[in-house]
Protein backbone atom coordinates (compact mmCIF):
# COMPACT_ATOMS: atom_id res chain seq x y z
CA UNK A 1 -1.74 -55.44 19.39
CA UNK A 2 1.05 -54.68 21.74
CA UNK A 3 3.30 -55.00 18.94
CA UNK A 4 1.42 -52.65 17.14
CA UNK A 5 1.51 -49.98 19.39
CA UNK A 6 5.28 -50.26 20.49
CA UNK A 7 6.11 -50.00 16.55
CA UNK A 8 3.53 -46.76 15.88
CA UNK A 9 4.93 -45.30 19.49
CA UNK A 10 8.27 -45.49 18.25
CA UNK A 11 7.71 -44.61 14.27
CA UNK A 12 5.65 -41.30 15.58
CA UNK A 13 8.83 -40.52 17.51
CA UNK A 14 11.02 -40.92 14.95
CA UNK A 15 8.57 -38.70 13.09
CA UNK A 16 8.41 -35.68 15.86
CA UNK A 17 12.02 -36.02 15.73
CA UNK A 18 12.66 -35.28 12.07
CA UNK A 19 10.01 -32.53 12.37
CA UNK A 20 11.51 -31.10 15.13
CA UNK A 21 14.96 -30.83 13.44
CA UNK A 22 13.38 -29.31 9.62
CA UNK A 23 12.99 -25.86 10.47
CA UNK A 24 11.05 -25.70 6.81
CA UNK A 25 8.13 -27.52 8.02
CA UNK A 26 8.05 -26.14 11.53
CA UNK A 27 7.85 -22.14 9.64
CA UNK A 28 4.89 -23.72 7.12
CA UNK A 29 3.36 -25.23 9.97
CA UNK A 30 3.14 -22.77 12.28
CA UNK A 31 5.11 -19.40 11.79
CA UNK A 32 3.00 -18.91 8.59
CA UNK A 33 -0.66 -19.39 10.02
CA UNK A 34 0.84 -17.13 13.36
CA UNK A 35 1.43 -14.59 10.76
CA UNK A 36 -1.38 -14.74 8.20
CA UNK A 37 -3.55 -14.07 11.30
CA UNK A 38 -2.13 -11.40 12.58
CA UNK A 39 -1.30 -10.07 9.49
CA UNK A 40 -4.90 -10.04 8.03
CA UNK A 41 -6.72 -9.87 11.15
CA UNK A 42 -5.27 -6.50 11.82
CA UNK A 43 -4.02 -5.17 8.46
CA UNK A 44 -7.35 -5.60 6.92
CA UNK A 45 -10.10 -2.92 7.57
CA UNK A 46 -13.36 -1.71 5.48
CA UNK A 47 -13.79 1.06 7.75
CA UNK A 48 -12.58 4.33 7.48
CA UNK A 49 -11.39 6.56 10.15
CA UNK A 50 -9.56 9.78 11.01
CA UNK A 51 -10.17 11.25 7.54
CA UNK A 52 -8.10 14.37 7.11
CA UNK A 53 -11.55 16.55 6.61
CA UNK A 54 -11.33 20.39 5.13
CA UNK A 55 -14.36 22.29 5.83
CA UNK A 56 -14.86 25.77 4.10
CA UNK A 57 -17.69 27.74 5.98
CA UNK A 58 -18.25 30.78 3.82
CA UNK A 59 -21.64 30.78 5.65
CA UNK A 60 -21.00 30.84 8.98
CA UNK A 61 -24.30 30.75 10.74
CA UNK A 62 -25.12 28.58 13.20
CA UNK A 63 -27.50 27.06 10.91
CA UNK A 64 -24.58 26.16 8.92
CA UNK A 65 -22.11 25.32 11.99
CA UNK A 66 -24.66 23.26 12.94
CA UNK A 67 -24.84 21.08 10.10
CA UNK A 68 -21.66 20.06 10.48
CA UNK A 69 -21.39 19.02 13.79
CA UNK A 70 -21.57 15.98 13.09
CA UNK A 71 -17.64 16.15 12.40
CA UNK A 72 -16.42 17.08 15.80
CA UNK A 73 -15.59 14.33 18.15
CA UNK A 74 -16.15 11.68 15.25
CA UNK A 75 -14.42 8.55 14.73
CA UNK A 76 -14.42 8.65 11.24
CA UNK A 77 -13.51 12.31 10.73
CA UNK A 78 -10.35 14.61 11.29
CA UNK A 79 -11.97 17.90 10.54
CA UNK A 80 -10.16 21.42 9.99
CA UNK A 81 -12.09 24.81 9.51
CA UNK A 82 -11.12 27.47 7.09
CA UNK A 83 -12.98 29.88 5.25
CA UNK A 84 -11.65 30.47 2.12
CA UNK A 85 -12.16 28.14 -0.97
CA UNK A 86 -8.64 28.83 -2.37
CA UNK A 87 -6.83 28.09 1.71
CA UNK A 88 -9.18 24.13 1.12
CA UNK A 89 -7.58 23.81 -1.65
CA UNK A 90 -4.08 24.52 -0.80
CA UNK A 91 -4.29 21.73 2.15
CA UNK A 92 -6.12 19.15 -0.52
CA UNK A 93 -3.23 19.72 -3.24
CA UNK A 94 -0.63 19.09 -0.51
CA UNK A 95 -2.40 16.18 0.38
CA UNK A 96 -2.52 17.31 3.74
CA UNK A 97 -6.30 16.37 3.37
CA UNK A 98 -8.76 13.69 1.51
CA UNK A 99 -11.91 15.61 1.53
CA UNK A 100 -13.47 19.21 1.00
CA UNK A 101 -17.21 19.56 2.56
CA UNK A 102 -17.61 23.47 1.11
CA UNK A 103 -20.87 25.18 2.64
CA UNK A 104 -21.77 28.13 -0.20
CA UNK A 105 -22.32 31.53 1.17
CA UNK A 106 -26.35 31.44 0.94
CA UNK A 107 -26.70 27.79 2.25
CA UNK A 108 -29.13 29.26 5.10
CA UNK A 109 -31.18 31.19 2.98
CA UNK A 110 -31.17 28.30 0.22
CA UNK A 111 -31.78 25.78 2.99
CA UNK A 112 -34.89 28.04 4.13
CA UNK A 113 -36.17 27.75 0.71
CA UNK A 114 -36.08 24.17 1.01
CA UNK A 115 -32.96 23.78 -1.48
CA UNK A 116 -29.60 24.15 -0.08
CA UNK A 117 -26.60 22.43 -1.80
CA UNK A 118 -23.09 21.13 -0.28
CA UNK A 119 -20.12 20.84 -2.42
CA UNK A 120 -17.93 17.97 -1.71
CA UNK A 121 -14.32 17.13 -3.05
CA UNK A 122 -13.10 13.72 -2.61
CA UNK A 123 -9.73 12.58 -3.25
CA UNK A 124 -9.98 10.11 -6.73
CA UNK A 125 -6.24 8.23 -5.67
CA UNK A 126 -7.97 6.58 -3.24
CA UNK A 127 -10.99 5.52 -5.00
CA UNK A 128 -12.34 2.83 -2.32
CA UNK A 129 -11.70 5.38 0.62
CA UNK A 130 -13.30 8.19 -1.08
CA UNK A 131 -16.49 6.53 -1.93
CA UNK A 132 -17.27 5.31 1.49
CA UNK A 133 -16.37 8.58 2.81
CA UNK A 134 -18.93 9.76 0.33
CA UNK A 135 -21.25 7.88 1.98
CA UNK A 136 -20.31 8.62 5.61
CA UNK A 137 -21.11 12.56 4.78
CA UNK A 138 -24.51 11.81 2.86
CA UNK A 139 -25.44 9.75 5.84
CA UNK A 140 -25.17 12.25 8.42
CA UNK A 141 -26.26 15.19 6.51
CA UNK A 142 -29.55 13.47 5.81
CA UNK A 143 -29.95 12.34 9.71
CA UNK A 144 -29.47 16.21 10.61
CA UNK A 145 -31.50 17.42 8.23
CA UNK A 146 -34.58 14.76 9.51
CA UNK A 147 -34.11 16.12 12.91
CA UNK A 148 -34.48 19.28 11.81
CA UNK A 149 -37.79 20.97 13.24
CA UNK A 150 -40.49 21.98 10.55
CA UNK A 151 -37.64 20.90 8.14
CA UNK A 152 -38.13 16.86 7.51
CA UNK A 153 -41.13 17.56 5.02
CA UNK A 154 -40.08 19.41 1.90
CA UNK A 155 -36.82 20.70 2.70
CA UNK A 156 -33.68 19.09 0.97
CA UNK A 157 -29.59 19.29 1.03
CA UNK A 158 -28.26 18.40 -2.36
CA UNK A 159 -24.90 17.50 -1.98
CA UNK A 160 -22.86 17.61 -5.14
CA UNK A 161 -19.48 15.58 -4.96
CA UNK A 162 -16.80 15.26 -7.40
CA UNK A 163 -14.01 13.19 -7.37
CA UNK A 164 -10.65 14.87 -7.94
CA UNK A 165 -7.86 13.44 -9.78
CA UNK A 166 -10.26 10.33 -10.49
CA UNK A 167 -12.63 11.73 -13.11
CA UNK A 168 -13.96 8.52 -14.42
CA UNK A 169 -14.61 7.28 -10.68
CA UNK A 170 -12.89 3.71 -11.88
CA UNK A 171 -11.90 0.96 -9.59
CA UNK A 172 -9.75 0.01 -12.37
CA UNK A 173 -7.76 3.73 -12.43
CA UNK A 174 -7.12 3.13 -8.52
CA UNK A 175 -5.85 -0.20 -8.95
CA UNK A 176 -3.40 -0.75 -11.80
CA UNK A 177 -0.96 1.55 -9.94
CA UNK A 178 -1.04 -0.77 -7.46
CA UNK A 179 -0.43 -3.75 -9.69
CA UNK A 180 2.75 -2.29 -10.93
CA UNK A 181 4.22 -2.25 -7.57
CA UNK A 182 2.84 -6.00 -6.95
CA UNK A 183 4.65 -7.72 -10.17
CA UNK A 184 7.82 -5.82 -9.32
CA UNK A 185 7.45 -6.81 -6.09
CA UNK A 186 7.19 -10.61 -7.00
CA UNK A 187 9.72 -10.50 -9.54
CA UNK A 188 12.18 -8.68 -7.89
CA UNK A 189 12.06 -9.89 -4.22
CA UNK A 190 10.17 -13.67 -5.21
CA UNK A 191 11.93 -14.38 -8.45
CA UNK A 192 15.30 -13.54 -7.49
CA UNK A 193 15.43 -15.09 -3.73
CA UNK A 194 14.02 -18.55 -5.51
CA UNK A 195 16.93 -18.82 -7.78
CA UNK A 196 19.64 -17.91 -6.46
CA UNK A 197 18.78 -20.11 -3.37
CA UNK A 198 18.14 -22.71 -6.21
CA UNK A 199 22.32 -22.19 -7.33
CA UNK A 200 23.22 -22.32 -3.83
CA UNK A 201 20.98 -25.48 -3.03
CA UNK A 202 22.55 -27.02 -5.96
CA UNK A 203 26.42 -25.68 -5.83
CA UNK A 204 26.73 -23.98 -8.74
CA UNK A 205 27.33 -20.48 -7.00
CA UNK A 206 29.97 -22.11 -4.82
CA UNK A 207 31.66 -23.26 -8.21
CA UNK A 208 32.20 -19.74 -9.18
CA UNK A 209 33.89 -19.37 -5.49
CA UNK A 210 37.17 -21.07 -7.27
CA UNK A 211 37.74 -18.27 -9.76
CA UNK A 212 38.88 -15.05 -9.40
CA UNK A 213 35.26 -13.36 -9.24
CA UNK A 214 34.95 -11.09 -6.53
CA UNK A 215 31.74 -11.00 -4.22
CA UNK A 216 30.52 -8.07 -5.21
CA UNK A 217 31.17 -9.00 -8.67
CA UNK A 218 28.97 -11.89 -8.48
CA UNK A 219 26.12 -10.17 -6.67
CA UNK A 220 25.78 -7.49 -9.30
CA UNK A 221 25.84 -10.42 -12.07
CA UNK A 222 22.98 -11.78 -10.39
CA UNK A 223 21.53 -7.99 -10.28
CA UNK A 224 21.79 -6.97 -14.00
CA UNK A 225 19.34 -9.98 -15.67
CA UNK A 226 16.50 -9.75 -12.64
CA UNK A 227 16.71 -6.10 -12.98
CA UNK A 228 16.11 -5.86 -16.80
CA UNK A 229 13.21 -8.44 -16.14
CA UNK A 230 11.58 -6.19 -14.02
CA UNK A 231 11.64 -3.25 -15.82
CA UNK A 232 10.48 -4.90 -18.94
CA UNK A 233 7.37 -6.22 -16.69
CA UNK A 234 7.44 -2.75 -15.58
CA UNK A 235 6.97 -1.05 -19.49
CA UNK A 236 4.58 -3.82 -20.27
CA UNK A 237 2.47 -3.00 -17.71
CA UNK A 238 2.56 1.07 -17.95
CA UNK A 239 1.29 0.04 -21.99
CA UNK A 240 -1.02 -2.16 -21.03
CA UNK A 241 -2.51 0.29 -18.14
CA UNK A 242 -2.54 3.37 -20.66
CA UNK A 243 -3.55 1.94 -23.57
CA UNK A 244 -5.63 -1.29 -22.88
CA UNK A 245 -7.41 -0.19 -19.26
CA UNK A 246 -7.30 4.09 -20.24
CA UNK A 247 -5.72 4.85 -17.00
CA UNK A 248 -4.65 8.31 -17.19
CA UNK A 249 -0.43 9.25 -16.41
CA UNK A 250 -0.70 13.01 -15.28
CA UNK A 251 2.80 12.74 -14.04
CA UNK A 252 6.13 12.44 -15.64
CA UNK A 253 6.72 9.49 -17.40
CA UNK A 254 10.47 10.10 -16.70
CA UNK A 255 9.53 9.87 -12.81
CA UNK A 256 7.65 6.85 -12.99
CA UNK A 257 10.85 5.12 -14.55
CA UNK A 258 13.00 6.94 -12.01
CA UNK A 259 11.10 5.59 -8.73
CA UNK A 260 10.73 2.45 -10.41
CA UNK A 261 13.96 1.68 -10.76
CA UNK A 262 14.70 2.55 -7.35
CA UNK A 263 12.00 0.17 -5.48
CA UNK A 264 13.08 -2.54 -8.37
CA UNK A 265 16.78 -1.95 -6.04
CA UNK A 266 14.88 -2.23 -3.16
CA UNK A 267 12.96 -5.65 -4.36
CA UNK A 268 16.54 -6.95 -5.79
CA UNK A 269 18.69 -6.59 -2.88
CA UNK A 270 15.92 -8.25 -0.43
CA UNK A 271 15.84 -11.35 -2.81
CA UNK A 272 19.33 -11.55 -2.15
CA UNK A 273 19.40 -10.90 1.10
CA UNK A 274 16.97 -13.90 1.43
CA UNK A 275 18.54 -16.42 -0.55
CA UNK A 276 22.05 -15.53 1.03
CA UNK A 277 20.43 -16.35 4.38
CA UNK A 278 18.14 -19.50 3.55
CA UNK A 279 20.41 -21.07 0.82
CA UNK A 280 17.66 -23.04 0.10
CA UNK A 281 14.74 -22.92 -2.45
CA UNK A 282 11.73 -23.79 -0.56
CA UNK A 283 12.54 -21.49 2.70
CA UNK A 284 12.90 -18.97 0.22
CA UNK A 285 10.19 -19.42 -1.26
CA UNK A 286 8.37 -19.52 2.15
CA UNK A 287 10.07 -16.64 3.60
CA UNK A 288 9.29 -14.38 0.09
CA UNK A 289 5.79 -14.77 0.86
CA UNK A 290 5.89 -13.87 4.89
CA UNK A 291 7.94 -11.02 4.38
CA UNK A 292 7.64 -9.85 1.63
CA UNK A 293 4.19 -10.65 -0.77
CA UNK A 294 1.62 -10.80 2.42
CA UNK A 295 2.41 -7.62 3.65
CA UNK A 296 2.80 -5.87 0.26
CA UNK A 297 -0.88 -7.04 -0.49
CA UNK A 298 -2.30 -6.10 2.42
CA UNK A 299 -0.30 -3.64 4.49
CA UNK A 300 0.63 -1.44 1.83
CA UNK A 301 -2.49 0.42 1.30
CA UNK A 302 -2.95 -1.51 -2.12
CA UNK A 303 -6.47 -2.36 -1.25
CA UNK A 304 -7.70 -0.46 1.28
CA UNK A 305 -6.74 3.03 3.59
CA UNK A 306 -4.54 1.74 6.38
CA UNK A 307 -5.76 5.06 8.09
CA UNK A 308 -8.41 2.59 9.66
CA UNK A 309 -6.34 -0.32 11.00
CA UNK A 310 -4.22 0.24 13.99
CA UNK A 311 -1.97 2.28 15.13
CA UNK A 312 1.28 -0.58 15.04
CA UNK A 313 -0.02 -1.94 11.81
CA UNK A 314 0.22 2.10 10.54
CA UNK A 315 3.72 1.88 12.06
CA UNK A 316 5.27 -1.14 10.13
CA UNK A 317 3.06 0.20 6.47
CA UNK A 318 5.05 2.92 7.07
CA UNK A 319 8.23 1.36 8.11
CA UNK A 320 8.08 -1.15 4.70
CA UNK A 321 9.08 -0.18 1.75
CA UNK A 322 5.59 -0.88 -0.57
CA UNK A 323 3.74 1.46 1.03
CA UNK A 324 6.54 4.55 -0.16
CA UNK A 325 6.43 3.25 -3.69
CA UNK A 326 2.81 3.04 -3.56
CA UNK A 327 2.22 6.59 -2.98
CA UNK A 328 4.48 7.37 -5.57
CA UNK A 329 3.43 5.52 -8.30
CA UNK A 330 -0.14 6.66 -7.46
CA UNK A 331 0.45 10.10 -7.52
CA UNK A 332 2.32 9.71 -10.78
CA UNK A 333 -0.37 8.12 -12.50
CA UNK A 334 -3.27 10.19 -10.82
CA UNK A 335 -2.58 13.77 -9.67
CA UNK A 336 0.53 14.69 -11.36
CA UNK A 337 4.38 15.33 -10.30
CA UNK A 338 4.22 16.20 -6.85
CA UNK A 339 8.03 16.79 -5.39
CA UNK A 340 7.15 17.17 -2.04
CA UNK A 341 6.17 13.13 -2.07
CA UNK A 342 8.44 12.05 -4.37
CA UNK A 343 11.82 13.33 -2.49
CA UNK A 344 10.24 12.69 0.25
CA UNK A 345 9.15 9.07 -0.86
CA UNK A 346 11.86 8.64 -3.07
CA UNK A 347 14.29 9.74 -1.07
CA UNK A 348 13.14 6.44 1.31
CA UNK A 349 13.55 4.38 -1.21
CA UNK A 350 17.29 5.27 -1.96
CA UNK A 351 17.90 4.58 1.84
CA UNK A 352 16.26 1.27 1.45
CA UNK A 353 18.16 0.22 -1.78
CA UNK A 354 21.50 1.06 -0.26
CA UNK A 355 20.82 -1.05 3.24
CA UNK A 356 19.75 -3.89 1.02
CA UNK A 357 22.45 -4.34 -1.69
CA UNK A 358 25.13 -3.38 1.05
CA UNK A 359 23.66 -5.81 2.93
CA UNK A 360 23.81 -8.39 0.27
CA UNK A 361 27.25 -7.52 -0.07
CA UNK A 362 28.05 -8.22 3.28
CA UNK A 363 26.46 -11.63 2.94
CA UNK A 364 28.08 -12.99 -0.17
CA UNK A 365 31.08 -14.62 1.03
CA UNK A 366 33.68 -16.88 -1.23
CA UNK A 367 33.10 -19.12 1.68
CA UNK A 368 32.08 -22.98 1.67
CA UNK A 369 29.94 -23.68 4.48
């Protein structure tokens, strides 16, 4: 028994040892449930908050002041007052806002008659977001109108919505955008970090080191085949989503190529960055998925409005580079060719390609370690 123990005491050192000194296990055993709990347990929300509210009072009794109340001081509501149709409208198209309430001139007098209506816009490009607000504002208008004296009876609000740039009200229009920028995502940043860490796991990049190949001539080698992958996966799936799913391109087809290509940069030169650091297949495969697929599933807006997480998980959507291509590609596809987010967008993603492939770069050295 003694025996036993003495030879499990010192094979479980032995064991703790190795572990201790494989930095690959140590990441998959605990730097990758640290993250996929913070990571999901703050970056995933169903509620909505702060939604960028327009309200147009062309009635602006206090009947109809009233009724709206229910906006100021909300959680879930960022309202601003105009009252002019056309001035709504402006702020919606510049996507300064995701919602129109519009209270018609004779809502009083309609509402006396027991048959008052509320017009309300919501904002089709983000499909999930827009139907709960939906039901946010039917919610509240029904409580005020049931604590309405003499009013709970007969009388009625019909609110009639409509949901801009999202006619068909599909899941499926919402989410193929978003699909696009996953499978570029995985085959630019996933693909390319696996394989070349795969030719430097295995020497065959360091073979090339002997000729007289420059670094930067090797790098874009490695670019060129990746990057026609990914824009073939890229025309597959803008076929596919137009003429198999019926999701509607508003915007410039010419654009959507454009911005493609530049995130498809992006993706490529953090592959390499990632390889050129781990030189090894399965850290790169590890480190793909922490940095890189994770957060462009869920802090990227791809599912759901990161309006309602917090404010540092806002911070780092916005500091990534999914989240940029996102809006893009959404827009594109749903509401048209907006410039204002596309250089603005766009012009992100150039900064991002050029830090990564000059990184890269930097990295690639003719240099046997």
């Amino acid at each position: 028994m003694n025996d036993f123990i003495r030879r499990m005491k010192a094979l479980i050192t032995k064991e703790f040892l190795q572990l201790s000194r494989d930095s690959s296990s140590l990441l998959l055993g605990i730097v990758l449930p640290i993250a996929l709990i913070l990571i999901i347990g703050y970056g995933i929300s169903l509620d909505i908050k702060n939604i960028p509210t327009v309200v147009v009072l062309e009635d602006t009794s206090p009947k109809a002041q009233d009724m709206v109340s229910f906006l100021n001081g909300s959680a879930y509501f960022s309202p601003t007052y105009v009252t002019s149709l056309k001035d709504a409208e402006k702020i919606f198209l510049n996507r300064d806002a995701s919602v129109i309430i519009d209270i018609p001139p004779d809502f009083t007098s309609k509402l006396a008659q027991g048959d008052a209506k509320v017009f309300v816009a919501l904002d089709g490009v983000e499909t999930a977001t827009a139907m709960t607000t939906k039901g946010y504002i039917e919610s509240s208008i029904s409580s005020w109108l049931m604590h309405q004296p003499g009013m709970a009876g007969g009388a009625r609000v019909a609110i009639e919505s409509r949901m801009w740039y999202n006619d068909a009200n599909s899941s499926t229009w919402f989410f193929l955008p978003g699909l696009i920028m996953l499978i570029v995502t995985i085959v630019g940043i996933m693909l390319t970090a696996i394989v070349m860490a795969r030719e430097w796991e295995r020497g065959t990049f360091e073979s090339l080191f002997v000729t007289p190949v420059r670094p930067m001539e090797l790098v874009l080698a490695k670019i060129v085949p990746y990057f026609c992958v990914a824009m073939i996966g890229v025309f597959i799936c803008l076929v596919l989503s137009r003429f198999l799913f019926e999701v509607p391109l508003v915007g410039s087809l010419a654009m959507v190529i454009i911005i493609s290509m530049l995130y498809l940069m992006v993706a490529l030169g953090v592959g390499l960055v990632i390889s050129a650091i781990t030189k090894n297949q399965f850290l790169a495969c590890q480190t793909s998925i922490l940095i890189s697929f994770l957060p462009c599933f869920v802090l990227s807006g791809f599912i759901f409005d990161l309006r309602s997480t917090p404010i540092g998980v806002q911070i780092v959507g916005a500091v990534l580079p999914f989240s940029h291509y996102l809006t893009c590609i959404r827009s594109l596809f749903l509401s048209g060719t907006n410039w204002s987010i596309l250089l603005k967008q766009g012009g992100l993603l150039c900064l991002y390609a050029v830090f990564f492939v000059g990184a890269a770069f930097g990295m690639t050295r003719k240099k046997v370690e």
